[in-house]
Protein backbone atom coordinates (compact mmCIF):
# COMPACT_ATOMS: atom_id res chain seq x y z
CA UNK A 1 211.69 98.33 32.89
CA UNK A 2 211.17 102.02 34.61
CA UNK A 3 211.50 102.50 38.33
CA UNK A 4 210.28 104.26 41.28
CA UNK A 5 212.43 107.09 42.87
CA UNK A 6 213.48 104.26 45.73
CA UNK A 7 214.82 102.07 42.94
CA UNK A 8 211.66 100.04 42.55
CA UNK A 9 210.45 98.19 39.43
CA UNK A 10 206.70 97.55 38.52
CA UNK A 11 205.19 95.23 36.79
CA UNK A 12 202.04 94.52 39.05
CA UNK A 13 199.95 91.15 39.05
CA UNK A 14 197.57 92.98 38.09
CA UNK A 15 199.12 92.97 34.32
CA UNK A 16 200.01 95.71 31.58
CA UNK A 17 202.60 97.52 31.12
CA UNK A 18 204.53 99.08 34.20
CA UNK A 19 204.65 102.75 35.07
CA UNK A 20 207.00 104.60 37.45
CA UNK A 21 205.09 105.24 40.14
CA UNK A 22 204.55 108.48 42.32
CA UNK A 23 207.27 108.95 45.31
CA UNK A 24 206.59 106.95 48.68
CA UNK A 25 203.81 104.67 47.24
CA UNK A 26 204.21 101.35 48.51
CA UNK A 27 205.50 98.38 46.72
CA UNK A 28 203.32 95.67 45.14
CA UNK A 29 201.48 94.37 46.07
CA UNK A 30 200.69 96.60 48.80
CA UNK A 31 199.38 99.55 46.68
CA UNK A 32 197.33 97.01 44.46
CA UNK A 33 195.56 96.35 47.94
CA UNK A 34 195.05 99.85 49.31
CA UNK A 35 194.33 101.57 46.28
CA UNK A 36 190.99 102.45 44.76
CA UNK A 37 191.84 103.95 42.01
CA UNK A 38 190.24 107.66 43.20
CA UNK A 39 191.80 109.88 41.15
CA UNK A 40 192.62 112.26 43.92
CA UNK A 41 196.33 111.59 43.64
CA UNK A 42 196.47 112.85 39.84
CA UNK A 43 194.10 115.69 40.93
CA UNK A 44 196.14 117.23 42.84
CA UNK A 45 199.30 117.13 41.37
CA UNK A 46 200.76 120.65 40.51
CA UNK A 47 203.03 119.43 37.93
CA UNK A 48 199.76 117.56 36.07
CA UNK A 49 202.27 114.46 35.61
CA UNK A 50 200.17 111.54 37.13
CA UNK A 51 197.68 109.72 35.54
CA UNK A 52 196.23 106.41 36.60
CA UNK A 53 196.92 103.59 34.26
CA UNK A 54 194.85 100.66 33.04
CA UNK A 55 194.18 98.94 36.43
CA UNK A 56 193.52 102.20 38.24
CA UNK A 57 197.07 102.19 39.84
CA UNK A 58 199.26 105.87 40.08
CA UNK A 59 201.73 106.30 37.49
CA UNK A 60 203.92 109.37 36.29
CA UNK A 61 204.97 110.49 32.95
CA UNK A 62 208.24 111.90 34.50
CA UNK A 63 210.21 111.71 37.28
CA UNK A 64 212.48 114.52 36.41
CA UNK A 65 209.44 116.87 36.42
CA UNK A 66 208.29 115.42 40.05
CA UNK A 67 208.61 118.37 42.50
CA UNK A 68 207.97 115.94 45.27
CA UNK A 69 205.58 118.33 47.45
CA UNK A 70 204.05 115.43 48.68
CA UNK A 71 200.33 116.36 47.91
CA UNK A 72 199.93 113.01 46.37
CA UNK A 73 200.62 111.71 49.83
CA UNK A 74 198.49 113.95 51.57
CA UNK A 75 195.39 113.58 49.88
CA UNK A 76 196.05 109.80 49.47
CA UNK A 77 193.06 108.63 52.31
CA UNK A 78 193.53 104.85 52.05
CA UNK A 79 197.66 105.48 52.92
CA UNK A 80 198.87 103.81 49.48
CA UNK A 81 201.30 106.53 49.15
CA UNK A 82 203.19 107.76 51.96
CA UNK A 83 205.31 110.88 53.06
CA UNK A 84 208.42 110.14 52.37
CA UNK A 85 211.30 112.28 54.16
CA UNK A 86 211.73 114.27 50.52
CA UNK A 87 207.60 115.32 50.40
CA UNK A 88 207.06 115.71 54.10
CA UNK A 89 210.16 118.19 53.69
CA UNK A 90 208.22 119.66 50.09
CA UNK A 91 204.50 119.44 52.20
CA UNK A 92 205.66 121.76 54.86
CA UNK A 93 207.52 124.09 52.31
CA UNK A 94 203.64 124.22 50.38
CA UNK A 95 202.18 124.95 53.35
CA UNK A 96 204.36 127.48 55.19
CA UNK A 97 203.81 129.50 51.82
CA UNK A 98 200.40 128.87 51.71
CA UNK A 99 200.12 130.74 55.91
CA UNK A 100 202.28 132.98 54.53
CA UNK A 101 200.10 134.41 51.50
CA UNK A 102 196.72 133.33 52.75
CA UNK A 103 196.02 131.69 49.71
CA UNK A 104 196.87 128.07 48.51
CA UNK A 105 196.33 127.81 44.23
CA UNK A 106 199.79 125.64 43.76
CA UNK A 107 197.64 123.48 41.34
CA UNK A 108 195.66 124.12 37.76
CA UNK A 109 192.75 122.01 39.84
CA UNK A 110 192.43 124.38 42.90
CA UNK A 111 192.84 127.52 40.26
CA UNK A 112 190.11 126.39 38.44
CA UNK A 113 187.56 125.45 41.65
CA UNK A 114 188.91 129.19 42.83
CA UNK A 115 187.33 130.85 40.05
């Protein structure tokens, strides 16, 4: 069964088949609460490797290709996944570079709303 970065295995009440989720989301069945199932997670992530699955929950198709920026985490409104130490750490990184150029396009979704 795969597992989170912290170790964690998922298999959700919701059902279906579990995913590796994205770094610092919560355990179940805390993320099946806060959750909506927005998107804005997968949006935003520069590597392109999240994807919701059947139930609308966050899952990644690698965690070797995670850069752990912790966008996920920042655009996450409803708090289902959190900074961890790693992403605050890969946050600030994002945006120090982002003061230091003026411009933020880290992701093929704010490229493409840039042009």
């Amino acid at each position: 069964m795969p597992q989170d970065i912290r170790g964690n295995f998922y298999s959700g009440k919701r059902g279906g088949l579990p995913g590796i989720r994205p770094p610092g989301a919560l355990k179940e069945p805390a993320l099946e609460d806060k959750c909506t199932g927005c998107g804005d997670c997968a949006a935003v992530c520069p590597q392109e490797i999240i994807s919701l699955d059947a139930h609308s929950l966050p899952v990644m198709t690698s965690l070797d290709s995670c850069a752990k920026c912790g966008l996920c985490a920042d655009v996450c409104m409803m708090g289902a996944i959190e900074l961890t130490l790693e992403t605050r750490l890969g946050l600030a990184r994002l945006k120090s570079a982002e003061t230091k150029i003026g411009v933020f396009c880290l992701s093929p979704l704010a490229a493409k709303e840039m042009a």
